[in-house]
Protein backbone atom coordinates (compact mmCIF):
# COMPACT_ATOMS: atom_id res chain seq x y z
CA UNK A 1 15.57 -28.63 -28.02
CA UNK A 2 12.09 -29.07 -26.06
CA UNK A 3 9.63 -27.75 -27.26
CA UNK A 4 6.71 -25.88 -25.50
CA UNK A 5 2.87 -27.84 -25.61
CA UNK A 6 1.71 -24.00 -24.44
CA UNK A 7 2.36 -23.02 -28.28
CA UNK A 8 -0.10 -26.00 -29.22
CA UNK A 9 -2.88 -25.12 -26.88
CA UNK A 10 -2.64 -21.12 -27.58
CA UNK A 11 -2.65 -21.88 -31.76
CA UNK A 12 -6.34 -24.33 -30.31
CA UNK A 13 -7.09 -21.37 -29.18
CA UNK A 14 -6.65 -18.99 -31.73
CA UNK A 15 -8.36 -21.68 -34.21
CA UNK A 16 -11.69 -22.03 -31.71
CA UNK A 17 -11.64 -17.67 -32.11
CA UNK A 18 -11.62 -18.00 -35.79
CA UNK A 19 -14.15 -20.80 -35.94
CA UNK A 20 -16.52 -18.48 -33.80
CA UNK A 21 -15.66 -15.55 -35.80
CA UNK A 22 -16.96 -17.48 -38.60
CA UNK A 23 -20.17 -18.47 -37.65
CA UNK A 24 -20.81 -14.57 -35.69
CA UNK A 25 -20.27 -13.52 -39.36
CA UNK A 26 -22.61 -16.41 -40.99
CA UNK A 27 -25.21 -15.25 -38.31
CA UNK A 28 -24.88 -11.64 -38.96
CA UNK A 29 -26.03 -12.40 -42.73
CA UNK A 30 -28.40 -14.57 -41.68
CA UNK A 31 -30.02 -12.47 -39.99
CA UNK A 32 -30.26 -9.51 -42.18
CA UNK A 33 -31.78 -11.93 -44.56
CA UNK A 34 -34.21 -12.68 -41.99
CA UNK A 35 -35.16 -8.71 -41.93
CA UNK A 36 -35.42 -7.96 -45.05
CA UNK A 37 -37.53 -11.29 -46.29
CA UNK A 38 -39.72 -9.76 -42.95
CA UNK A 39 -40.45 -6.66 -44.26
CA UNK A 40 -41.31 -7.67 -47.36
CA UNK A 41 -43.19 -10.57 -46.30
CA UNK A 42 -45.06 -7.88 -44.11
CA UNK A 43 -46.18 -6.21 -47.04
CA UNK A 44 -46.25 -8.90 -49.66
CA UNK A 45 -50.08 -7.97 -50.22
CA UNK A 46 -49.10 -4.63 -51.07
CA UNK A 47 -46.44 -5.31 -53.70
CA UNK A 48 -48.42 -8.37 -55.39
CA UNK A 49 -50.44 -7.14 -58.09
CA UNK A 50 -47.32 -4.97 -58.88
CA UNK A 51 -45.33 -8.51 -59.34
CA UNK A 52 -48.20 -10.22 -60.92
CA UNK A 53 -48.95 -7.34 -63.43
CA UNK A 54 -45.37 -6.87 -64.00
CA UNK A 55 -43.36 -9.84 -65.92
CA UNK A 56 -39.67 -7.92 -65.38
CA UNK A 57 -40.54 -7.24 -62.08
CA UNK A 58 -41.83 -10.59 -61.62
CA UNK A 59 -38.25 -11.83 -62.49
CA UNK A 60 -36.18 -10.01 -60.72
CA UNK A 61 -38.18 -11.15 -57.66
CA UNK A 62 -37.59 -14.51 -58.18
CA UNK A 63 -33.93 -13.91 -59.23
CA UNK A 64 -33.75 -11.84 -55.86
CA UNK A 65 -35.24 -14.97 -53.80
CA UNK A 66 -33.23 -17.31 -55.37
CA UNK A 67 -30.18 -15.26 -53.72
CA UNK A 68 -31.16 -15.07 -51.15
CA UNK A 69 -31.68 -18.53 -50.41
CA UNK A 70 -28.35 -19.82 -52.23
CA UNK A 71 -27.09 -17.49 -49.60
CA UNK A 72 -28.61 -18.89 -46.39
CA UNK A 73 -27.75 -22.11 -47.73
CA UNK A 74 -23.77 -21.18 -47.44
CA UNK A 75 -24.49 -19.53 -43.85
CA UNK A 76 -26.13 -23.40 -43.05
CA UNK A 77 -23.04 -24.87 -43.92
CA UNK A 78 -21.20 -22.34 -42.03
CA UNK A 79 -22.72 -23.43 -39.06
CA UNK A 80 -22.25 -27.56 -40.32
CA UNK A 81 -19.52 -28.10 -42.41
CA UNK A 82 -19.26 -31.34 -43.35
CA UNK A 83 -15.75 -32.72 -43.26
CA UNK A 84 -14.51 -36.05 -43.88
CA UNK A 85 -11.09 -36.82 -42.00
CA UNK A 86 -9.61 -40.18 -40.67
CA UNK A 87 -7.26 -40.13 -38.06
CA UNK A 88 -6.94 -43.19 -35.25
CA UNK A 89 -8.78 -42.30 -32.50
CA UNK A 90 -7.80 -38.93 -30.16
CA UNK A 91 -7.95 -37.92 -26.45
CA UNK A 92 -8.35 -34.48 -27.73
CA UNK A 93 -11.22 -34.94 -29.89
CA UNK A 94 -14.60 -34.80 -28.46
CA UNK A 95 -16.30 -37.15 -30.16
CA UNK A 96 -13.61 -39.59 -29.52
CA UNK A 97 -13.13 -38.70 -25.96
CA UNK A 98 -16.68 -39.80 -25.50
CA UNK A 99 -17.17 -42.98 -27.91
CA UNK A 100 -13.82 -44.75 -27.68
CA UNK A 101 -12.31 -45.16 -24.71
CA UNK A 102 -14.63 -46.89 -22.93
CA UNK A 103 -15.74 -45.47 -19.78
CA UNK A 104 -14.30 -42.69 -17.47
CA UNK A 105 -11.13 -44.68 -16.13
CA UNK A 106 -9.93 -45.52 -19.72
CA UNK A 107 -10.30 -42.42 -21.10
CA UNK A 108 -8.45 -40.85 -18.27
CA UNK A 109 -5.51 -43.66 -18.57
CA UNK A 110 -5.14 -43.61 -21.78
CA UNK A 111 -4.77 -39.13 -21.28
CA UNK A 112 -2.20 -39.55 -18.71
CA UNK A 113 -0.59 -41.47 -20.79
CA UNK A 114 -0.57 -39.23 -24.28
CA UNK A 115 0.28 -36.63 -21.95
CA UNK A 116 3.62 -38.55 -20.73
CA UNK A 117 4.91 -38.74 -24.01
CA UNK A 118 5.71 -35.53 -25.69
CA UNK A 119 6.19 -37.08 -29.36
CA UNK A 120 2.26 -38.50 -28.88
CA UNK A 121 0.89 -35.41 -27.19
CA UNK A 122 2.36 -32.86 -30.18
CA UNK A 123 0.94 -35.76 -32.40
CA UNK A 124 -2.47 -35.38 -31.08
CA UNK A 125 -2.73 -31.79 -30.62
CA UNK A 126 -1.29 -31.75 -34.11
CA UNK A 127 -3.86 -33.53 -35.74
CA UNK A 128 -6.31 -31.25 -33.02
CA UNK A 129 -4.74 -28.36 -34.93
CA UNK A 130 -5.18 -29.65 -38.36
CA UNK A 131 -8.51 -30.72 -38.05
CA UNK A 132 -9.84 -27.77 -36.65
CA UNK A 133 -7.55 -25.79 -39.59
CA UNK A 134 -9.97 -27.71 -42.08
CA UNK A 135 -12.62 -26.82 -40.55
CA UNK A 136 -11.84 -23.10 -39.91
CA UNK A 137 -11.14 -23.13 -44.05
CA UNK A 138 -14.21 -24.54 -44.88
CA UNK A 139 -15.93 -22.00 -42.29
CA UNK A 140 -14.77 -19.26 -44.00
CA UNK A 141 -15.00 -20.64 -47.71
CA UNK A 142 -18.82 -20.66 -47.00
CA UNK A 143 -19.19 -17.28 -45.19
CA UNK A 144 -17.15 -15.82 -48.24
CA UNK A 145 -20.10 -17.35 -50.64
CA UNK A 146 -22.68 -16.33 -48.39
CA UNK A 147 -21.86 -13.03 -48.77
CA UNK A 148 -21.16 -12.99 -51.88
CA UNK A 149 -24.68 -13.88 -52.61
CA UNK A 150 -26.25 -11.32 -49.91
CA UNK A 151 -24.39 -8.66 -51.91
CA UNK A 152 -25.99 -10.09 -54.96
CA UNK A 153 -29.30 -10.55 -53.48
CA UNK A 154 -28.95 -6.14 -52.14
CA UNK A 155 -28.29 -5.55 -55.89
CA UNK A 156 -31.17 -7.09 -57.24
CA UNK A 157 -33.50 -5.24 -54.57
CA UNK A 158 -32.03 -2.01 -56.21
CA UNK A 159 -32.42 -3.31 -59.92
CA UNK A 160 -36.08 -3.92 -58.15
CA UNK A 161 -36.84 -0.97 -57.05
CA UNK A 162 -35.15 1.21 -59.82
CA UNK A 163 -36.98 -0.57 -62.22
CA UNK A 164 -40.19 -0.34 -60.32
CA UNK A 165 -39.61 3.45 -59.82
CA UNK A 166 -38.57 4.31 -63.39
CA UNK A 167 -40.53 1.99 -65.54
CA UNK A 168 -43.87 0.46 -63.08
């Protein structure tokens, strides 16, 4: 039974969706962290002596900002995972593409010729799919913690401003 290298390329394809999904999600968090540490950096003046005068509120503040940057440390890695894999060298990935097959005629020799043999071009594109399947888990491993943490990080600005309502 053949089987079909389309169902290889369209599963790349599906993987390179998820992999952006991941980092427009890592970017969305990132960037309400950027408003809201904007805002209040925009009126830090006004809400110091309430933080300095104020050893609860004091704490929650730093609790808050320590959230908050545990959780644009996860959306970092989102956007760099690092990933340790060893495979022997790949037409299909870029880095190898580039660095070891010599120039332009090798690489392109060496492509016609994974692409001639069907048991080395699934290979390839199965170790394409792999890798990138790490990757996408990883992705999404630190997107999960990132948000995790914004959540946190919203709490603690209503703990904040409860307690700076009720008790300040």
């Amino acid at each position: 039974m053949a089987q079909d290298p389309n169902n290889y390329w369209e599963q790349l394809e599906r993987l390179e969706k998820l992999i952006r999904a991941s980092e427009l999600k890592a970017g969305i968090v990132f960037s309400f962290h950027s408003l809201i540490l904007g805002l209040f950096a925009d009126r830090i003046e006004r809400f110091r002596e309430v933080f300095v005068d104020n050893t609860v509120l004091l704490i929650l503040l730093v609790c808050w900002l320590t959230l908050v940057a545990i959780s644009i440390f996860y959306c970092f890695r989102c956007f760099k995972p690092q990933i340790e894999l060893s495979y022997n060298k790949n037409v299909f990935f870029f880095r190898d593409a580039v660095n070891k097959f010599g120039d332009t005629d090798q690489y392109t020799t060496e492509l016609i010729k994974v692409c001639g043999s069907e048991k080395e071009l699934y290979k390839l594109l199965a170790e394409q799919i792999h890798t990138e399947s790490k990757i996408i888990n990883l992705k999404f491993k630190n997107v999960r913690k990132s948000i995790l943490f914004f959540a946190l990080s919203f709490l603690f600005i209503i703990l904040t401003t409860l307690y700076w309502i009720l008790f300040a």
